[in-house]
Protein backbone atom coordinates (compact mmCIF):
# COMPACT_ATOMS: atom_id res chain seq x y z
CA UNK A 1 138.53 139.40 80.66
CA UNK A 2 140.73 141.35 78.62
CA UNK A 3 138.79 139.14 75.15
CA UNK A 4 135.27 140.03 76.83
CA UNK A 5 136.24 143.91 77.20
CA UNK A 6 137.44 143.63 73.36
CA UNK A 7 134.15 142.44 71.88
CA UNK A 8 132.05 144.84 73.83
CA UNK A 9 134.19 147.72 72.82
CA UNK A 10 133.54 146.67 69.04
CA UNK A 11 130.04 146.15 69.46
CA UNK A 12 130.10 149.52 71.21
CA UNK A 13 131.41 150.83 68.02
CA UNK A 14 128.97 149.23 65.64
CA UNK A 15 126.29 150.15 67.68
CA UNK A 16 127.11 153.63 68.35
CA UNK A 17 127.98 153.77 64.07
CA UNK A 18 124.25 152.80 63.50
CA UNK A 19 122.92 155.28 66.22
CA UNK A 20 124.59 158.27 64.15
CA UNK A 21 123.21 156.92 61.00
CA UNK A 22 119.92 156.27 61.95
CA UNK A 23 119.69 159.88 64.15
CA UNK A 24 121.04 161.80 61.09
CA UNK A 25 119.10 160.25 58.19
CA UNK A 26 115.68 161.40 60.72
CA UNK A 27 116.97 164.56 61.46
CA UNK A 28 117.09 165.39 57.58
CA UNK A 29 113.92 163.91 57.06
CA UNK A 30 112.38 165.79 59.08
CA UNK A 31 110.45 168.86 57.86
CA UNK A 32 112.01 172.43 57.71
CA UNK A 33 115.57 173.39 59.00
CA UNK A 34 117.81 175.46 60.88
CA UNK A 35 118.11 178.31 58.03
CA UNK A 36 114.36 178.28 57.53
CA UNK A 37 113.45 177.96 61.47
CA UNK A 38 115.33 180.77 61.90
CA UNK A 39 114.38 183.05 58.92
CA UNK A 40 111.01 182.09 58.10
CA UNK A 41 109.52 184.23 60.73
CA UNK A 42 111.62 187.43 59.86
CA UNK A 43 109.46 189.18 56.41
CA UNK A 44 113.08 191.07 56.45
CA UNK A 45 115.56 188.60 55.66
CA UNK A 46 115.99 188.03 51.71
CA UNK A 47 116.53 184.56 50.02
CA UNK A 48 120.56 185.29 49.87
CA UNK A 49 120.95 185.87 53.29
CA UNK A 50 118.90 182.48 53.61
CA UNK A 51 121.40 180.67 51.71
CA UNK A 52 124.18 182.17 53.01
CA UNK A 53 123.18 181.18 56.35
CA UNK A 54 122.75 177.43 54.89
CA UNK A 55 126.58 177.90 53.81
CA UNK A 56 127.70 179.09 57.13
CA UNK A 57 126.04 176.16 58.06
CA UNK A 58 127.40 173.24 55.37
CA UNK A 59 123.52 172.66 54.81
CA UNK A 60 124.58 173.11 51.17
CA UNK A 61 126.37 170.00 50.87
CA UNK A 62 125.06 166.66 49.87
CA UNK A 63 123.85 164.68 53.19
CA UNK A 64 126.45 162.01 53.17
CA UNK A 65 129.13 164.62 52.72
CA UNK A 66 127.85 166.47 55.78
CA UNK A 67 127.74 162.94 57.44
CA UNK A 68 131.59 162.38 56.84
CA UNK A 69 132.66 165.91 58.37
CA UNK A 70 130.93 165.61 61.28
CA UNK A 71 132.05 161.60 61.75
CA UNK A 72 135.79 163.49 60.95
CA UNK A 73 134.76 165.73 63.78
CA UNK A 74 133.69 163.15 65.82
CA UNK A 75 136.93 161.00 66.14
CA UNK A 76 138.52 164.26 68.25
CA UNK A 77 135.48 164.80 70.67
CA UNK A 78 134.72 167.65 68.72
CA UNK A 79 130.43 167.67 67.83
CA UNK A 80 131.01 171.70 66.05
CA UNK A 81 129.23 174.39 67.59
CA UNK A 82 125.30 175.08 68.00
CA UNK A 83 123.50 176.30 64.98
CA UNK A 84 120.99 178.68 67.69
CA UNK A 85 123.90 180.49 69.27
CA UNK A 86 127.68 179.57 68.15
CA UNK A 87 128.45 178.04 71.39
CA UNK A 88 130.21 174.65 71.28
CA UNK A 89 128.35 171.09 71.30
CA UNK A 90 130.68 169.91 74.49
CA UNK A 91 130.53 172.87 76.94
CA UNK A 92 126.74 173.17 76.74
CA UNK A 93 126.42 169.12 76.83
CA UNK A 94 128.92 169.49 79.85
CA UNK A 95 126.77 172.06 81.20
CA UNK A 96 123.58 169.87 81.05
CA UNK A 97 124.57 166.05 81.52
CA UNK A 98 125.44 166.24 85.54
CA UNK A 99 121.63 167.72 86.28
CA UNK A 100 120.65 164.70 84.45
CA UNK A 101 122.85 161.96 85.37
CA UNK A 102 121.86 163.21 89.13
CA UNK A 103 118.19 162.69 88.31
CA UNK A 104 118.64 159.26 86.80
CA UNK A 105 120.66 157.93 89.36
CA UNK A 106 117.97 159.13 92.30
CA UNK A 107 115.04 157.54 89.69
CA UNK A 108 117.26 154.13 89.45
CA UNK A 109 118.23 154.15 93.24
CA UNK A 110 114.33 154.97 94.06
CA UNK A 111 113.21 151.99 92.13
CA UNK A 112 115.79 149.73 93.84
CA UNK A 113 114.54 150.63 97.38
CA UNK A 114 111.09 150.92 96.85
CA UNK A 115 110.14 148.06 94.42
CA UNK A 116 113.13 145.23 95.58
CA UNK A 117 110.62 144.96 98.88
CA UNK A 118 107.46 145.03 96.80
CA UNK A 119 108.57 142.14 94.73
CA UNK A 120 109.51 139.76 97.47
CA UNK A 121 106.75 140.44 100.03
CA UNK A 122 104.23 140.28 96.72
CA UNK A 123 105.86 136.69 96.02
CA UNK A 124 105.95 135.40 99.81
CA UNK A 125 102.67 136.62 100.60
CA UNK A 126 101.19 135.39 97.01
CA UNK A 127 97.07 136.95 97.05
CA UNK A 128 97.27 138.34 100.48
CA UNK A 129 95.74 141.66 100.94
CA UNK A 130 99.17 143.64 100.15
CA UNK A 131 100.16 141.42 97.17
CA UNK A 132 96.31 142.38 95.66
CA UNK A 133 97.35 145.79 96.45
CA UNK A 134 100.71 145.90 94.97
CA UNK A 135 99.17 144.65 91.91
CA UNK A 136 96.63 147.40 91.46
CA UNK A 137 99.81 149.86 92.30
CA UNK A 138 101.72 148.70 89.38
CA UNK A 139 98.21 148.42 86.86
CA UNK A 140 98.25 152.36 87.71
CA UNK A 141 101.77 152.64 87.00
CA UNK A 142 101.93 151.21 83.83
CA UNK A 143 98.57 152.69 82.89
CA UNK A 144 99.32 156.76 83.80
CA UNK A 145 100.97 159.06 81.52
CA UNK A 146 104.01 160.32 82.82
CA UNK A 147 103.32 164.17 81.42
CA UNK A 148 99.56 163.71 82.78
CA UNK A 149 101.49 162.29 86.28
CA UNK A 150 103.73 165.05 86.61
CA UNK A 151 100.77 168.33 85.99
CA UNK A 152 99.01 166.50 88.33
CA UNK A 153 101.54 166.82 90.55
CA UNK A 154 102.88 169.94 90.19
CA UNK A 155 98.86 171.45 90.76
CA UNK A 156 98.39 169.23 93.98
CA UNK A 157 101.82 169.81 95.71
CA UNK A 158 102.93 172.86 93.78
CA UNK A 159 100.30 175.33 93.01
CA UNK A 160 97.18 174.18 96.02
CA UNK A 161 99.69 172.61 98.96
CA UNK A 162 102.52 174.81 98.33
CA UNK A 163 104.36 172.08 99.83
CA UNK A 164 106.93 171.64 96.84
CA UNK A 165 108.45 174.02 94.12
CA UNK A 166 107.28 173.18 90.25
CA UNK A 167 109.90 174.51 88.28
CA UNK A 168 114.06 174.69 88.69
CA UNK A 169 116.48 172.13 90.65
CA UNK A 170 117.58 175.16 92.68
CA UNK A 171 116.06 178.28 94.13
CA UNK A 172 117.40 181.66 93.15
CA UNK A 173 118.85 182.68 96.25
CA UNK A 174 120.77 179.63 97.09
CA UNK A 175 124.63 181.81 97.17
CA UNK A 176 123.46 182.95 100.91
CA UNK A 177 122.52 179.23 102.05
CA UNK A 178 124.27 177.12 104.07
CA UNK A 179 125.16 173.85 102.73
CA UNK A 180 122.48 171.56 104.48
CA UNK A 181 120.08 174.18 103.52
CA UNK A 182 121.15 173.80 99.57
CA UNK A 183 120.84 170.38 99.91
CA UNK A 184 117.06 170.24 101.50
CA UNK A 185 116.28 173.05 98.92
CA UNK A 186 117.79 170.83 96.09
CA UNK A 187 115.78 167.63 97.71
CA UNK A 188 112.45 170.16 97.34
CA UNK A 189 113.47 170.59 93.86
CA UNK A 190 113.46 166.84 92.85
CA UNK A 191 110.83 165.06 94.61
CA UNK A 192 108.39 165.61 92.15
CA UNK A 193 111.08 164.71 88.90
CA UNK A 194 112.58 161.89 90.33
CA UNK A 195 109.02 160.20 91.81
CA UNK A 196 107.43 161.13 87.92
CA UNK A 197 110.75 159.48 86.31
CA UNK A 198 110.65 156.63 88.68
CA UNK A 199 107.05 155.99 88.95
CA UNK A 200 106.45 153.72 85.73
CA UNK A 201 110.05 151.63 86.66
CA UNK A 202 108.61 151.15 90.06
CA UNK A 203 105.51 149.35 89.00
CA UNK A 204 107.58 147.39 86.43
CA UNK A 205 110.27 146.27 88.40
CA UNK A 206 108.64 144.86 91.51
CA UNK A 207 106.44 143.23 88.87
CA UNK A 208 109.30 141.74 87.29
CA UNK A 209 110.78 140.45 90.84
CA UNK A 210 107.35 139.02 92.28
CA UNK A 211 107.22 136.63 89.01
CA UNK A 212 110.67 135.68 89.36
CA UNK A 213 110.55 135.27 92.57
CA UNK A 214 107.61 132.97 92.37
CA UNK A 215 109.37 131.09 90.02
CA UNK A 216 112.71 130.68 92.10
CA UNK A 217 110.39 129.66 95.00
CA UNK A 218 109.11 126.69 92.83
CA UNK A 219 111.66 125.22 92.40
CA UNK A 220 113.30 122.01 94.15
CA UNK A 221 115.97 123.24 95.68
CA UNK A 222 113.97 125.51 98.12
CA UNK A 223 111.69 122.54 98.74
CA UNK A 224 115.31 120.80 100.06
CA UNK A 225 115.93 124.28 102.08
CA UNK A 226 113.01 124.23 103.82
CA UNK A 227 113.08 120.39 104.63
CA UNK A 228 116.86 120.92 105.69
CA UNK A 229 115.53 123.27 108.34
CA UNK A 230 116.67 126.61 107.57
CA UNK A 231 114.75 129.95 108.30
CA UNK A 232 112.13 131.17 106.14
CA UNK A 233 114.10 134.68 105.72
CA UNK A 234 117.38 132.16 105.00
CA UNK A 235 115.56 130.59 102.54
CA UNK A 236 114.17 133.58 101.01
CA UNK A 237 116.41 136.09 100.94
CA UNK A 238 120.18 134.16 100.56
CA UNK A 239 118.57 131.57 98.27
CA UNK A 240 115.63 132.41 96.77
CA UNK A 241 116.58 136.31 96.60
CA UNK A 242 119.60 135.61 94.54
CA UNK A 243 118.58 133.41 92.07
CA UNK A 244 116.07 135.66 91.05
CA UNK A 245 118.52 138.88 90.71
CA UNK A 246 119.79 137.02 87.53
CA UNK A 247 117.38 138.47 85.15
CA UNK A 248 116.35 141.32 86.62
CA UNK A 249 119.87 143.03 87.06
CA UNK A 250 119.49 142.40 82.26
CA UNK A 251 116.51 144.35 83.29
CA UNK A 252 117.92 147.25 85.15
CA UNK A 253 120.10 147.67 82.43
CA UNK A 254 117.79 148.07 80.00
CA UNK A 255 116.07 150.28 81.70
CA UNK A 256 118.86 153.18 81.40
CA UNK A 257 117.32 153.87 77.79
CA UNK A 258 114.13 154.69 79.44
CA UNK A 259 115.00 157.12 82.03
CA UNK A 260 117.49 158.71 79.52
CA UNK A 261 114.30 159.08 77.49
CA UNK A 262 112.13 160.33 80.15
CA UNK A 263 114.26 162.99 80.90
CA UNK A 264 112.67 164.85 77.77
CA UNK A 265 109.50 164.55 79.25
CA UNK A 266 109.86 165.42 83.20
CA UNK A 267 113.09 168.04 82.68
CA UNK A 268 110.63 170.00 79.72
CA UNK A 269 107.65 169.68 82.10
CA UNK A 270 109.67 170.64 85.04
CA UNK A 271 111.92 173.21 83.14
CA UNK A 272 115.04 171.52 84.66
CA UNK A 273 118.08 172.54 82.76
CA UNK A 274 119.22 168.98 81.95
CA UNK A 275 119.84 167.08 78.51
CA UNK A 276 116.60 166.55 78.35
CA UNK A 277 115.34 169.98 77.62
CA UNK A 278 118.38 170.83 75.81
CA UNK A 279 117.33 168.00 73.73
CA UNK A 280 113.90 169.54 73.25
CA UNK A 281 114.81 172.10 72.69
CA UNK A 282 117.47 171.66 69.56
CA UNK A 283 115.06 169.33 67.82
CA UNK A 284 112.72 171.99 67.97
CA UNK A 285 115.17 174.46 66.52
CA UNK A 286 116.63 171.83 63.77
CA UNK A 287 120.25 172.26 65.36
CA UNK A 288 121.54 169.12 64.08
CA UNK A 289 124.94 169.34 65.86
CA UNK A 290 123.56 169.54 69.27
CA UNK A 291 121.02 166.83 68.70
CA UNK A 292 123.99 164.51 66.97
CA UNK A 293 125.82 165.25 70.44
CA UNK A 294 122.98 164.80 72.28
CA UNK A 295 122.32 161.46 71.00
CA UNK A 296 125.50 160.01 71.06
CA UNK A 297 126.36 160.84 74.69
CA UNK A 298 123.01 159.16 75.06
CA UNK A 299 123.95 156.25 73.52
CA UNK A 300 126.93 156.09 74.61
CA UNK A 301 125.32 155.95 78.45
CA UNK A 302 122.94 153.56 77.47
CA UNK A 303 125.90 151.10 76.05
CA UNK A 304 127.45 151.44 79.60
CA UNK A 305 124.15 150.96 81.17
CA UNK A 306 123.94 147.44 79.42
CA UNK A 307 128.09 146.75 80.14
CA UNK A 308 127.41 147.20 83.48
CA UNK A 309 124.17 144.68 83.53
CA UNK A 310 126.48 142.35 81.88
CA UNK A 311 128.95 142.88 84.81
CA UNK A 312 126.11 142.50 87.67
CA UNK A 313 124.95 139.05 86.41
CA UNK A 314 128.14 137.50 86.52
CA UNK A 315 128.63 139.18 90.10
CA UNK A 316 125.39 137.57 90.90
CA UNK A 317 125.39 134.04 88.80
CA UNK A 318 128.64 132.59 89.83
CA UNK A 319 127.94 129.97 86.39
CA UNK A 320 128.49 133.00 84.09
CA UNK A 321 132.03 132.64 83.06
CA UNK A 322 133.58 135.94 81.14
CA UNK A 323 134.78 134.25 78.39
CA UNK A 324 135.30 135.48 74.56
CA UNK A 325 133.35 132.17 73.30
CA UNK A 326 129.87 133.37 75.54
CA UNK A 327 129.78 137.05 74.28
């Protein structure tokens, strides 16, 4: 164990290494910057003031030397302060990332429940009426925009139902509430985000379950359960089941990139203040040190969404030994 943890930490570090690189050299590339966003608007401000502000900055310095400081920086936690308002890179990350880690663990938990049914009654019942239907389901899914999801939304349950709030995770006046009432007003808030983050992994997953299941259910060694006697829901759920967790538990952990990713979209739409509109937000404003923070916490979340995939198939594949020589 102590070999596996090892080589995952250093392909952590390699990974992470490249994610810097790669998120730094686009940054740079990308038209205009934080003196100019800033300034450009203002007739007032001269071109010295402009350059001083790219000194307070270190824009002035080659790109790889600005690379080095802020991998210096990085070693001791420390991602500078934001260009847009001073503050530092790790309070307003800290302020951010629990909205967001909330909303991606309700989107992963959602997909679970909803689609780990969908899957298996879609492979038992192979072209019945709800397997047909299921199918349609996740052709919609895959084929609706997640922005064009989410205005719908927010117009049919927001603005003409007035069933559901379209904006915030809380309401103003939540100091005077009770706790159960926070938490029904906070389960108002996120319906729509978490259904709009969840609703493309739902059609996907169950997808990915009914073919593996339909595969597992092939094979010869359910044939022998079956002949042996034992209960369809035996068979299907404590043999078949099982088998065909292997893969998709690789796929749940892949999927961590996606929701992280989502969160731009749903948190911007939704104006939830989560890492997701911060990120928006900075790339928007060219602050480089809060999108270089940004991006590694995201990365480094996504590396520990793929550790723990790694983890779940050999909980689930008794074969999978956790030795140095397999990883």
């Amino acid at each position: 164990m102590s070999s596996f943890l090892f080589n995952r930490l250093i392909q952590f570090a390699i990974t992470l290494f490249g994610i810097t690189i790669i998120t730094f050299i686009i940054m740079h590339l990308a038209p205009g910057e934080p003196a100019g966003v800033q300034t450009d608007l203002n007739p007032r401000v001269s071109l010295e003031a402009k350059e001083n502000l790219r000194k307070l900055y270190g824009l002035d310095k080659p790109l790889p030397v600005q690379y080095v400081i802020w991998l210096r920086k990085l070693f001791t936690f420390d991602f500078g302060r934001s260009f847009n308002d001073g503050q530092l890179v790790n309070r307003k990350i800290l302020d951010r990332l629990p909205i967001t880690i909330v909303l991606n663990l309700l989107s992963l938990g959602l997909i679970i429940l909803v689609a780990t049914p969908f899957g298996i009654l879609g492979a038992s019942k192979q072209n019945s009426f709800f397997d047909l239907t299921s199918t349609l389901f996740v052709f919609i899914g895959f084929a609706v925009p997640t922005f064009w999801l989410a205005l719908l939304l927010m117009i049919l349950f927001g603005v003409q139902l007035g069933w559901l709030p379209i904006s915030g995770y809380q309401s103003l006046d939540t100091e005077g509430m009770t706790f159960g009432a926070r938490l029904v007003d906070w389960g108002k808030h996120l319906t729509l985000p978490v259904f709009v983050s969840a609703f493309g992994g739902l059609a996907g997953f169950s997808r990915y379950l009914r073919s593996e299941m339909l595969e597992v259910i092939r094979q010869d060694y359910i044939r022998t359960a079956y002949a042996k006697g034992l209960s369809p829901n035996s068979v299907l759920y404590k043999h078949a089941f099982r088998n065909a967790l292997i893969p998709i538990v690789t796929i749940l952990g892949l999927s961590v990139p996606g929701l992280i990713g989502g969160s731009v979209i749903f948190e911007t739409i939704y104006a939830i203040p989560g890492m997701g509109q911060l990120f928006f937000q900075s790339v928007m404003m060219r602050d480089y040190p809060l999108v270089m923070g940004i991006t590694v916490i995201g990365g480094l979340l996504t590396m520990l969404g793929n550790f723990l995939a790694d983890v779940g198939i050999a909980m689930v594949n008794p074969r999978v030994k956790v030795r140095s020589k397999y990883v």
